[in-house]
PDB file of N, CA and C in Angstrom:
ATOM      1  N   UNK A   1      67.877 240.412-145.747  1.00  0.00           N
ATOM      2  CA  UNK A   1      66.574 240.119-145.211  1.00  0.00           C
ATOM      3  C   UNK A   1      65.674 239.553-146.306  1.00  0.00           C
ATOM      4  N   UNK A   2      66.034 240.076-147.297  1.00  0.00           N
ATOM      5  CA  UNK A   2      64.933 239.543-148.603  1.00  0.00           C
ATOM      6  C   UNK A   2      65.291 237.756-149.190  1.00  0.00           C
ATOM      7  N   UNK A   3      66.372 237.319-148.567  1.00  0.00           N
ATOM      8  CA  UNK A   3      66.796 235.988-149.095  1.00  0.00           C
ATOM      9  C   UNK A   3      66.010 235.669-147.937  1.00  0.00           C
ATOM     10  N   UNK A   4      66.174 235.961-146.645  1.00  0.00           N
ATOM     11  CA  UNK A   4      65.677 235.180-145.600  1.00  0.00           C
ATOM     12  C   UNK A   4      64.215 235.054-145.342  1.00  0.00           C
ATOM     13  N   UNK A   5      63.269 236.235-145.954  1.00  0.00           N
ATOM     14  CA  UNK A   5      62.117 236.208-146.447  1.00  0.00           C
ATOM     15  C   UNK A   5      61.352 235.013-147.411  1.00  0.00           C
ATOM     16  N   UNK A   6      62.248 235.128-148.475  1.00  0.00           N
ATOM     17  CA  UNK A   6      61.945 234.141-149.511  1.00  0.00           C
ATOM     18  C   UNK A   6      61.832 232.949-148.963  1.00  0.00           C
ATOM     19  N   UNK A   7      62.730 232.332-148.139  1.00  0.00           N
ATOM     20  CA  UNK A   7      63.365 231.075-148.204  1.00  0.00           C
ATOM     21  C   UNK A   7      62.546 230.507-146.882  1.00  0.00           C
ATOM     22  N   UNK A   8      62.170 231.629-146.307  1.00  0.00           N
ATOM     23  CA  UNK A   8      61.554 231.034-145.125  1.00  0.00           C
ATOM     24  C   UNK A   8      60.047 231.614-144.647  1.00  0.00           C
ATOM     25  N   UNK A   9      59.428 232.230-145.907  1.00  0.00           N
ATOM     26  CA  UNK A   9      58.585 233.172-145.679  1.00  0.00           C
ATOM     27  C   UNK A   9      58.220 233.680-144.249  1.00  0.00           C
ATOM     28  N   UNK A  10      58.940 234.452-144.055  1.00  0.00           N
ATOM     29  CA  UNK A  10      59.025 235.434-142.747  1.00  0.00           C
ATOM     30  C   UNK A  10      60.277 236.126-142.768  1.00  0.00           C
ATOM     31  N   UNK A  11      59.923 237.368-141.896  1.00  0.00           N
ATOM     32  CA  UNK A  11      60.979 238.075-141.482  1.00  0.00           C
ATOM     33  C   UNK A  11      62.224 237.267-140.269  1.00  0.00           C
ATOM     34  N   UNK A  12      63.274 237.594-140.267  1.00  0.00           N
ATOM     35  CA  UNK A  12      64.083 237.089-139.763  1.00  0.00           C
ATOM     36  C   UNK A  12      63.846 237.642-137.881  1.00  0.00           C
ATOM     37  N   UNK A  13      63.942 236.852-136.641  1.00  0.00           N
ATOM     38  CA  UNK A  13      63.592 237.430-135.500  1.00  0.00           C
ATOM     39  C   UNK A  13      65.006 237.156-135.002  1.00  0.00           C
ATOM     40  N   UNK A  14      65.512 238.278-133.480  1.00  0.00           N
ATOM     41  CA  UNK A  14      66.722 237.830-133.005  1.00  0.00           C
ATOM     42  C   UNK A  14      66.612 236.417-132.442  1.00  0.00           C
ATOM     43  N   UNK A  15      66.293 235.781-132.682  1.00  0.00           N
ATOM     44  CA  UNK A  15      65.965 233.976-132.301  1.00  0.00           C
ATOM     45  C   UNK A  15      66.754 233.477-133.133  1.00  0.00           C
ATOM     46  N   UNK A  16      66.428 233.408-134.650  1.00  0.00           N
ATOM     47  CA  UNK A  16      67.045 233.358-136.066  1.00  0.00           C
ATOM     48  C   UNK A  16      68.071 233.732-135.947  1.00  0.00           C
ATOM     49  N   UNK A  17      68.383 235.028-135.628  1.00  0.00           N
ATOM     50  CA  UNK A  17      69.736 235.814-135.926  1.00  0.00           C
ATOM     51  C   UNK A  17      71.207 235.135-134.903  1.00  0.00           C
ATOM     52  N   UNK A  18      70.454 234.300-133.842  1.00  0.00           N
ATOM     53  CA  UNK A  18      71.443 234.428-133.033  1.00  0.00           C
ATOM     54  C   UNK A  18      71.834 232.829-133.219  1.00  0.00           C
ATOM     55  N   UNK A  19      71.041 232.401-133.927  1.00  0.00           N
ATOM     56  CA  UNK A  19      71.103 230.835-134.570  1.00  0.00           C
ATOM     57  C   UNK A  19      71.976 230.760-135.333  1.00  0.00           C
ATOM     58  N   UNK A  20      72.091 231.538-136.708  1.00  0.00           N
ATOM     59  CA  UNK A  20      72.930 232.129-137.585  1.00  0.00           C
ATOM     60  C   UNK A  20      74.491 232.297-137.097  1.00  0.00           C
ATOM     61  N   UNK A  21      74.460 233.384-135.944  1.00  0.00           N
ATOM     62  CA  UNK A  21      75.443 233.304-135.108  1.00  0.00           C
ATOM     63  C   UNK A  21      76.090 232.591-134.433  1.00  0.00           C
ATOM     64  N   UNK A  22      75.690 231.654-133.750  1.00  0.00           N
ATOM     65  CA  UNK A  22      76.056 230.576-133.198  1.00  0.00           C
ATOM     66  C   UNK A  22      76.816 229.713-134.384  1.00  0.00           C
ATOM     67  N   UNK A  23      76.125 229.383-135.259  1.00  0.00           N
ATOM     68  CA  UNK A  23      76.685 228.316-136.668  1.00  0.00           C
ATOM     69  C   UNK A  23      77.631 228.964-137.054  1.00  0.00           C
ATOM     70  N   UNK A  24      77.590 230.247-137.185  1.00  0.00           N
ATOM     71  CA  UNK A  24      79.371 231.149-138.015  1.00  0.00           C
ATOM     72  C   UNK A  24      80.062 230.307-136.903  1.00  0.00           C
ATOM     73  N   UNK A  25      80.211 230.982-135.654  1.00  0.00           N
ATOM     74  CA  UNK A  25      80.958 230.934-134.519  1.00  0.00           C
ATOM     75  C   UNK A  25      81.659 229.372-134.544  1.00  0.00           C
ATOM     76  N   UNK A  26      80.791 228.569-134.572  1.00  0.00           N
ATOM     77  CA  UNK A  26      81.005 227.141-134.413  1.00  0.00           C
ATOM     78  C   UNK A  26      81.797 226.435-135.674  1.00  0.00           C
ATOM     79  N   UNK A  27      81.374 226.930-136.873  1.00  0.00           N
ATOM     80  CA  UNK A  27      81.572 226.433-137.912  1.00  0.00           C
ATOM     81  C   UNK A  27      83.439 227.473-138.290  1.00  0.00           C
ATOM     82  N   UNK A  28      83.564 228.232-138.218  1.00  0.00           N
ATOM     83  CA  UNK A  28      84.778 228.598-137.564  1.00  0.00           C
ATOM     84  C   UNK A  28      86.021 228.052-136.785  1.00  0.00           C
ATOM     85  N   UNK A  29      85.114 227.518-135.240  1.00  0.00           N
ATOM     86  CA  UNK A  29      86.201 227.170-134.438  1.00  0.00           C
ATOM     87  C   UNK A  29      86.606 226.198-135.410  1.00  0.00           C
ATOM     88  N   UNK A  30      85.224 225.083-135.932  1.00  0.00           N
ATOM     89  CA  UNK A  30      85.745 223.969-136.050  1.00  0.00           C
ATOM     90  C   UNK A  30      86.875 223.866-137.533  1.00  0.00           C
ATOM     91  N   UNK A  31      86.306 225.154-138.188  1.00  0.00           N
ATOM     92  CA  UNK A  31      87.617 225.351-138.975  1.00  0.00           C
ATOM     93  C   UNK A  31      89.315 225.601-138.684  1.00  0.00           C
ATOM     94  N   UNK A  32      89.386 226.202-137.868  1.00  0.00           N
ATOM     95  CA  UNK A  32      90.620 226.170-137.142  1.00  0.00           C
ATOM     96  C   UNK A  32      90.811 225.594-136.458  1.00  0.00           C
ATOM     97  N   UNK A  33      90.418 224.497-135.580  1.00  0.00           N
ATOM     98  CA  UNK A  33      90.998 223.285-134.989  1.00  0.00           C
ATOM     99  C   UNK A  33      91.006 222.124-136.584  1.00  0.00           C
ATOM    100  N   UNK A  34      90.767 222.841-137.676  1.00  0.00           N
ATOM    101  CA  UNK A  34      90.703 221.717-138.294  1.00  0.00           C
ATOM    102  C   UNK A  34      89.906 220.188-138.710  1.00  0.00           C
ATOM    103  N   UNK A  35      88.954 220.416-138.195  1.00  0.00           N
ATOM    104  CA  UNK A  35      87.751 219.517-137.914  1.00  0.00           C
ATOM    105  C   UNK A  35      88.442 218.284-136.239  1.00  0.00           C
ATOM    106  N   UNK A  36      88.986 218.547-135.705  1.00  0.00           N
ATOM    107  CA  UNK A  36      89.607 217.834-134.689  1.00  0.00           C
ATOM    108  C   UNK A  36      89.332 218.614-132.812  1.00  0.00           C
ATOM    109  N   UNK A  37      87.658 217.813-132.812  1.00  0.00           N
ATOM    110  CA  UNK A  37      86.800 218.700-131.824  1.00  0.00           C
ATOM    111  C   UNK A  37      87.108 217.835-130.125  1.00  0.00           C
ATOM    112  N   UNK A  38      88.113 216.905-130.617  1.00  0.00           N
ATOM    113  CA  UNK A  38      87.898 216.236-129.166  1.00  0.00           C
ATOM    114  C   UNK A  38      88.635 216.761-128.056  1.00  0.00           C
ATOM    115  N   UNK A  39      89.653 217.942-127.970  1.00  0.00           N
ATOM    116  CA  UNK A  39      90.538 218.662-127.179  1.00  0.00           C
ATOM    117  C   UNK A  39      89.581 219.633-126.839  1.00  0.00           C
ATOM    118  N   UNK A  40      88.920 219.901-125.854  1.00  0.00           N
ATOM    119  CA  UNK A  40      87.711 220.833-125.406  1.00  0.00           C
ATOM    120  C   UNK A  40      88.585 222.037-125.268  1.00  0.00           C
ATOM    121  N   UNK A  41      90.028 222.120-124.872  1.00  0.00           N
ATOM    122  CA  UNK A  41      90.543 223.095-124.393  1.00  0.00           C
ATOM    123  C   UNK A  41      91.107 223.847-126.023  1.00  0.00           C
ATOM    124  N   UNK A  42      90.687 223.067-126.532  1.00  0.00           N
ATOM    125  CA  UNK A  42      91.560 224.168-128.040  1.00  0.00           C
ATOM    126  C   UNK A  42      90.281 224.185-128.426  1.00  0.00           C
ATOM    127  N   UNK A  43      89.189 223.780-128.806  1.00  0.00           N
ATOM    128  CA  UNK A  43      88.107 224.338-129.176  1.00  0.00           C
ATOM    129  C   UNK A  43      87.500 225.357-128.617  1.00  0.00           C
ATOM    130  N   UNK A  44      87.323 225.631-127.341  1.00  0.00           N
ATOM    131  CA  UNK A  44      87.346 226.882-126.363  1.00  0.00           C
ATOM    132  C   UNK A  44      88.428 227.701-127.102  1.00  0.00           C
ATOM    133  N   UNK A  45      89.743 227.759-127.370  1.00  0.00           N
ATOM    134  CA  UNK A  45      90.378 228.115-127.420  1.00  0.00           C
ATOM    135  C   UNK A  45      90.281 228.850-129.000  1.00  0.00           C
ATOM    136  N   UNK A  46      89.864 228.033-129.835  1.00  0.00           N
ATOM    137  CA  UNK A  46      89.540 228.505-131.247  1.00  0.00           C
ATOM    138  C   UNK A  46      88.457 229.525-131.091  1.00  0.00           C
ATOM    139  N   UNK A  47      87.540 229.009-130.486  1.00  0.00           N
ATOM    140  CA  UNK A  47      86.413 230.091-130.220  1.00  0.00           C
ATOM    141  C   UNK A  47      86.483 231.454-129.877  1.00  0.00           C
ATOM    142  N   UNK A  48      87.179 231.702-129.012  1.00  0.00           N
ATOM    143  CA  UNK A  48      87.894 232.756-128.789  1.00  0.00           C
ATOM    144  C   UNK A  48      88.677 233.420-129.361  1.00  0.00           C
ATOM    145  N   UNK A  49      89.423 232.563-130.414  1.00  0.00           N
ATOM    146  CA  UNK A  49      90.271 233.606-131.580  1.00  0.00           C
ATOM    147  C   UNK A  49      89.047 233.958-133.261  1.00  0.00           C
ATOM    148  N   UNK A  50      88.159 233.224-133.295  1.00  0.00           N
ATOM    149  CA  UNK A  50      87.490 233.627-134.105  1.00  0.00           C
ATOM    150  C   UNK A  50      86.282 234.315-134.318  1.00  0.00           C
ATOM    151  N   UNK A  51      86.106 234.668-133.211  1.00  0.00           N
ATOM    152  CA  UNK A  51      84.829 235.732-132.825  1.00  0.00           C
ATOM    153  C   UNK A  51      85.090 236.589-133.356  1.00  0.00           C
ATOM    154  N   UNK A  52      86.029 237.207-133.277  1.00  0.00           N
ATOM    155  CA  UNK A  52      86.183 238.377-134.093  1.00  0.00           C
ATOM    156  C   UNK A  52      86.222 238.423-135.861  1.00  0.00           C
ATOM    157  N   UNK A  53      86.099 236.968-135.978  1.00  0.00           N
ATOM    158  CA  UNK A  53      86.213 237.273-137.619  1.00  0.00           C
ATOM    159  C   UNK A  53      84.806 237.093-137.795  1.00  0.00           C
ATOM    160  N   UNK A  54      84.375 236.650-137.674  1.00  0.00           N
ATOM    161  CA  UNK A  54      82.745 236.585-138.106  1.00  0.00           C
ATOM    162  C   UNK A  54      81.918 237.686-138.249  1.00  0.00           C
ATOM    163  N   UNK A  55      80.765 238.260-139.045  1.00  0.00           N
ATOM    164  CA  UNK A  55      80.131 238.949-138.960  1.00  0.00           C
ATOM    165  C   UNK A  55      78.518 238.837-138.490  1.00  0.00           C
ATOM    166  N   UNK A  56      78.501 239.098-137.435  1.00  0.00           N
ATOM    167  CA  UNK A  56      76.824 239.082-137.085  1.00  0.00           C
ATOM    168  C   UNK A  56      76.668 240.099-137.410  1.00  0.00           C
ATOM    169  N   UNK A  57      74.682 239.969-137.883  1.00  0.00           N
ATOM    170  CA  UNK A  57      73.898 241.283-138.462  1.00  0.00           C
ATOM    171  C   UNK A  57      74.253 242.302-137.187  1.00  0.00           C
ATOM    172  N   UNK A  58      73.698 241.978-135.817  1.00  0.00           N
ATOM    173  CA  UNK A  58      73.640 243.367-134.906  1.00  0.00           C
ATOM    174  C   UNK A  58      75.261 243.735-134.450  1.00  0.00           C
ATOM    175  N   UNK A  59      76.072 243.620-135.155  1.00  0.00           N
ATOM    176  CA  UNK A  59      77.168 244.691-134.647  1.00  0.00           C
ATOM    177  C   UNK A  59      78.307 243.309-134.228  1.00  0.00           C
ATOM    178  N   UNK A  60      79.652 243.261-134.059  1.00  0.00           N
ATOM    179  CA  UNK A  60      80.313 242.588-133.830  1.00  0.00           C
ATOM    180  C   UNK A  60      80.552 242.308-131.963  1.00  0.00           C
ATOM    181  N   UNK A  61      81.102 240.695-131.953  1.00  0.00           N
ATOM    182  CA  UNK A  61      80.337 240.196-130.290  1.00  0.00           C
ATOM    183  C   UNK A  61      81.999 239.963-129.886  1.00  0.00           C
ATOM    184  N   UNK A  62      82.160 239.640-128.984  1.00  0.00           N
ATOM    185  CA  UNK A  62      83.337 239.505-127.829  1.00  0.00           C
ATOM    186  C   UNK A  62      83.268 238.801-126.762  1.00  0.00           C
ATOM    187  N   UNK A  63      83.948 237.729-126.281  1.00  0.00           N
ATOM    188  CA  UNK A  63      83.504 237.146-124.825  1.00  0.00           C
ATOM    189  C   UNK A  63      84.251 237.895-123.803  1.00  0.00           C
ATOM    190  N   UNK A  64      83.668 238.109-122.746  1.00  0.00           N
ATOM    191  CA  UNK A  64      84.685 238.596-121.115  1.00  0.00           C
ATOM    192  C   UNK A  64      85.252 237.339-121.044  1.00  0.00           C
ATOM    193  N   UNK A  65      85.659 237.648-119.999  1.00  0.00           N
ATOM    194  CA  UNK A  65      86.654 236.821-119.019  1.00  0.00           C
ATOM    195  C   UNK A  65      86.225 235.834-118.240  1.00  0.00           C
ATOM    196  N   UNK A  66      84.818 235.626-118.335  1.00  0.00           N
ATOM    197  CA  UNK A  66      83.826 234.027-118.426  1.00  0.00           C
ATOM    198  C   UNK A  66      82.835 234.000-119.307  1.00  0.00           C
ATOM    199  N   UNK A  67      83.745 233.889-120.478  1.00  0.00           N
ATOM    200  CA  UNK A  67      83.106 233.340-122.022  1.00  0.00           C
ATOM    201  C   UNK A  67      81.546 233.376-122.025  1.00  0.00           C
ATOM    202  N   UNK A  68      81.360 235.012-121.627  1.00  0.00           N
ATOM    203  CA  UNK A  68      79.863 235.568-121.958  1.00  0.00           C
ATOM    204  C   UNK A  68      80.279 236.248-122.763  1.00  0.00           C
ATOM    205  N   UNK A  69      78.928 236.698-123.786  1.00  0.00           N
ATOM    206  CA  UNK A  69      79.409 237.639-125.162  1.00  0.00           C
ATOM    207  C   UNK A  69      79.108 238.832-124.482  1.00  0.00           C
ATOM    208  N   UNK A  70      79.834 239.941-125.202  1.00  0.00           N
ATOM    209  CA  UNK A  70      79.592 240.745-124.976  1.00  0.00           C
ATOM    210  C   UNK A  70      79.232 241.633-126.424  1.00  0.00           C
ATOM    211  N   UNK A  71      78.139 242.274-126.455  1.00  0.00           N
ATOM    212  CA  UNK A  71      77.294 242.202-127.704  1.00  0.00           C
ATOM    213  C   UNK A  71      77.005 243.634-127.955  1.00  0.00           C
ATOM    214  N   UNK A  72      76.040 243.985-128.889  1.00  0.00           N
ATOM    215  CA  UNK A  72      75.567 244.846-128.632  1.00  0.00           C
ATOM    216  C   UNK A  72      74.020 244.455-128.518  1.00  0.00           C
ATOM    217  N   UNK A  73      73.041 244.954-127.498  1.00  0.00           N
ATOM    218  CA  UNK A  73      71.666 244.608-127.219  1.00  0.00           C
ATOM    219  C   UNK A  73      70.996 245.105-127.748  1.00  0.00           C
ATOM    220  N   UNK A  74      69.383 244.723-128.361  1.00  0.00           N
ATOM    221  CA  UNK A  74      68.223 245.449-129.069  1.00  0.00           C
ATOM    222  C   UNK A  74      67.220 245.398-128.413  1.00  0.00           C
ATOM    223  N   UNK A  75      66.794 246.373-127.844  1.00  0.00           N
ATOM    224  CA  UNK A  75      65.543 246.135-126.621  1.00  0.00           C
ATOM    225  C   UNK A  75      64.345 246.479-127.616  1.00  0.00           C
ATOM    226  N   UNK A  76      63.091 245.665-127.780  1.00  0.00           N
ATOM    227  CA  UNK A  76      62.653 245.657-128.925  1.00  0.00           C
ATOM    228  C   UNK A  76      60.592 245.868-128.558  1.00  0.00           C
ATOM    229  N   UNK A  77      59.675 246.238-129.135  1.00  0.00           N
ATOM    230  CA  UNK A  77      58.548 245.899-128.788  1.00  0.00           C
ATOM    231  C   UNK A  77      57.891 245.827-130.049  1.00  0.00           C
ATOM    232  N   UNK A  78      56.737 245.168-129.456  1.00  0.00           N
ATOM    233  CA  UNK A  78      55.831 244.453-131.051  1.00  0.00           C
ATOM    234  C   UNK A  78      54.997 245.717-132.090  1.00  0.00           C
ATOM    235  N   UNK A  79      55.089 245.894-132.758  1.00  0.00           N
ATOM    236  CA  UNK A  79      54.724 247.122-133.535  1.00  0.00           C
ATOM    237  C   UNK A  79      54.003 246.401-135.129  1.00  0.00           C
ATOM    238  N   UNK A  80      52.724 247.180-135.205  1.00  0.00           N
ATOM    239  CA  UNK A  80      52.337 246.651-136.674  1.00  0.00           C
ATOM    240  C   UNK A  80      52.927 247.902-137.761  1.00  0.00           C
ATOM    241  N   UNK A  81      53.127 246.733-138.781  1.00  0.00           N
ATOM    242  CA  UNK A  81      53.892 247.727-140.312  1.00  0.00           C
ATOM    243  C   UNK A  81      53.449 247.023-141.161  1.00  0.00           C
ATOM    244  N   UNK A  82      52.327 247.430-141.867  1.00  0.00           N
ATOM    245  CA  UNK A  82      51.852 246.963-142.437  1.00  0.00           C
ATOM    246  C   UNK A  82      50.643 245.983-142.815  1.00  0.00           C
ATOM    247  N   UNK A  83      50.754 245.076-142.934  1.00  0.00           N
ATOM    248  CA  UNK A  83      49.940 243.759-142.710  1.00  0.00           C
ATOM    249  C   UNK A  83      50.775 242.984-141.292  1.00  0.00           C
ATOM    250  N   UNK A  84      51.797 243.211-141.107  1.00  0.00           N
ATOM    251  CA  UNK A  84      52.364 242.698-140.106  1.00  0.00           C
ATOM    252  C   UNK A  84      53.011 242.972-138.679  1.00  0.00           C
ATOM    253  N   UNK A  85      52.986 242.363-137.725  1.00  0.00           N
ATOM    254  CA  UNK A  85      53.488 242.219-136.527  1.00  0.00           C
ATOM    255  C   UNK A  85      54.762 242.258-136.396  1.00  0.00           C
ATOM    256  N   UNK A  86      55.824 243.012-135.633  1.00  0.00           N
ATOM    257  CA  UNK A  86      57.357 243.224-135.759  1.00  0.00           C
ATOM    258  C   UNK A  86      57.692 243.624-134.544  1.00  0.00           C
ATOM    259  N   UNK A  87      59.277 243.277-134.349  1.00  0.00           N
ATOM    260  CA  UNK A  87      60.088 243.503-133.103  1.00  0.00           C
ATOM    261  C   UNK A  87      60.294 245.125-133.665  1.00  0.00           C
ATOM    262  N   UNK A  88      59.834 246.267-133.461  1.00  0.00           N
ATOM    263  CA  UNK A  88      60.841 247.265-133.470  1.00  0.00           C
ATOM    264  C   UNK A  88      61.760 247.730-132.750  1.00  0.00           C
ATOM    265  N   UNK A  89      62.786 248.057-133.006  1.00  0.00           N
ATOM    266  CA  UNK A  89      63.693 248.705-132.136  1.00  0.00           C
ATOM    267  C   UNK A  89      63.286 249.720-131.581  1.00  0.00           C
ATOM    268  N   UNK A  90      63.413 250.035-129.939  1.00  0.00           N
ATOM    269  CA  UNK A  90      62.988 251.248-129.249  1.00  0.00           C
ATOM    270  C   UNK A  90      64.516 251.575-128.327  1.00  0.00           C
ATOM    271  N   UNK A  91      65.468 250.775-128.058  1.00  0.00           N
ATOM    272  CA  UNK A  91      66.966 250.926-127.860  1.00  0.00           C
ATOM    273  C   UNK A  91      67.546 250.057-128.544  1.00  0.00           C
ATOM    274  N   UNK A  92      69.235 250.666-128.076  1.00  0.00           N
ATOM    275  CA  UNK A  92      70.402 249.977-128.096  1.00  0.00           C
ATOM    276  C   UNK A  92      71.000 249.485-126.910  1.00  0.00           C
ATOM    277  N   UNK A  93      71.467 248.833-126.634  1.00  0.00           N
ATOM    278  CA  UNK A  93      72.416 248.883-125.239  1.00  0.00           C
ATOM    279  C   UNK A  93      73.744 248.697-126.042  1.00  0.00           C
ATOM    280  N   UNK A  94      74.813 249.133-126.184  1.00  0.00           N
ATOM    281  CA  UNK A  94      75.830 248.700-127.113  1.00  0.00           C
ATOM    282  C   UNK A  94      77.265 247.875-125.991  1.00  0.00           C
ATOM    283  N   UNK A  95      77.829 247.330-126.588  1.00  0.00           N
ATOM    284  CA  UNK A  95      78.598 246.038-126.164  1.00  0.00           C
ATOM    285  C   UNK A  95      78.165 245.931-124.480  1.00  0.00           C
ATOM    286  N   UNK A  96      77.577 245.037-124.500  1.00  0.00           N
ATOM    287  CA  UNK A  96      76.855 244.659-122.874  1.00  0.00           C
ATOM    288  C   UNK A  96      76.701 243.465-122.782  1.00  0.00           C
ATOM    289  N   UNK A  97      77.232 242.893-121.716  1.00  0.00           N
ATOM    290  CA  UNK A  97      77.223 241.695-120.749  1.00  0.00           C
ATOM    291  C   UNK A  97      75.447 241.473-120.538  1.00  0.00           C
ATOM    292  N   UNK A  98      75.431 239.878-119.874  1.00  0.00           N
ATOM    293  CA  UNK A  98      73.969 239.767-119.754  1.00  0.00           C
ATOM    294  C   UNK A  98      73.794 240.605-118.307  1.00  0.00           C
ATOM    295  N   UNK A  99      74.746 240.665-117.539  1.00  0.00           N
ATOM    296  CA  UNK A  99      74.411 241.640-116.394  1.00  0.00           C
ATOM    297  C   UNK A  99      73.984 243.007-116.801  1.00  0.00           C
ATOM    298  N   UNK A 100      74.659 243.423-117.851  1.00  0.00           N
ATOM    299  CA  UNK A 100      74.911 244.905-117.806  1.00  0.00           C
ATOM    300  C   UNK A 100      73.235 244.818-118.485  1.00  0.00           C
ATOM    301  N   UNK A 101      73.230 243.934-119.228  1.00  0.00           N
ATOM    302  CA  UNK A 101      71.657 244.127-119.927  1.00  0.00           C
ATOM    303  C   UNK A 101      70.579 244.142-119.097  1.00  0.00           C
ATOM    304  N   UNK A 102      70.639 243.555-117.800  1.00  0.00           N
ATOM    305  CA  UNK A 102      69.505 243.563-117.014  1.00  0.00           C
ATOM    306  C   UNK A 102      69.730 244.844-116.232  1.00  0.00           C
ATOM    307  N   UNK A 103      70.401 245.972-116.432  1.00  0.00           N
ATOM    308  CA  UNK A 103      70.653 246.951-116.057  1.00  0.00           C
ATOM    309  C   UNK A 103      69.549 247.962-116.708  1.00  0.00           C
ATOM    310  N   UNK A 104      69.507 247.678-117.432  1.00  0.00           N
ATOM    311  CA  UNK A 104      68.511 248.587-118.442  1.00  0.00           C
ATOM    312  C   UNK A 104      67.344 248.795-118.403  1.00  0.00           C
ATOM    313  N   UNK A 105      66.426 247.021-117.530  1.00  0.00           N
ATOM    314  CA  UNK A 105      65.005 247.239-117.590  1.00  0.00           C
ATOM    315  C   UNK A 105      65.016 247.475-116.228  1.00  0.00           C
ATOM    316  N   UNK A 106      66.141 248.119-115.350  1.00  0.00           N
ATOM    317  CA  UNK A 106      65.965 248.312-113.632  1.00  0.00           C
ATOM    318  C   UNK A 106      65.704 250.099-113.559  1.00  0.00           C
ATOM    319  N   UNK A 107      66.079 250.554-114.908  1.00  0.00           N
ATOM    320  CA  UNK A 107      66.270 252.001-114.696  1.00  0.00           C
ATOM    321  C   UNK A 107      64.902 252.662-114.757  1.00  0.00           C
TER     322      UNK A 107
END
């Protein structure tokens, strides 16, 4: 967090984080197809074998069985600390679909 501070003066938001994520993910497949992106079906296909190597900050992600992640969720509200404004964490939802996530604000 303190490189991402510096470099961008601000705290890092899950907006950022999932940007980050996306670029591992991608930058991955395209490592194992080898830089050779025009076969959609092996790039899908890479994608899927390298999710698991990557490390995202909130916990490691997974697609179902229609290439939704399955994650772990941070249900978050704005909180001051300090001089500043912040997402705090007030849950988890842990490895959850976007369905299963809209499960959470029904309860």
């Amino acid at each position: 967090m303190r490189d991402y501070e510096a470099r961008y003066n601000g705290w890092p938001s899950a907006h950022s984080e999932r940007g980050y994520v996306a670029a591992q993910l991608v930058t991955a497949a395209i490592d194992a197809v080898r830089g050779e992106v025009s076969d959609r079906v092996k790039v899908r296909d890479a994608l899927r074998s390298v999710v698991t190597k990557i490390q995202p900050p909130r916990g490691p992600i997974r697609f179902d069985r229609y290439q939704q992640v399955i994650t772990p969720v941070y249900v978050t509200k704005v909180e001051r600390r300090g001089s500043r404004l912040v997402n705090a964490v007030i849950d988890r939802i842990p490895d959850t679909s976007q369905e299963e996530s809209s499960k959470w604000w029904s309860k």
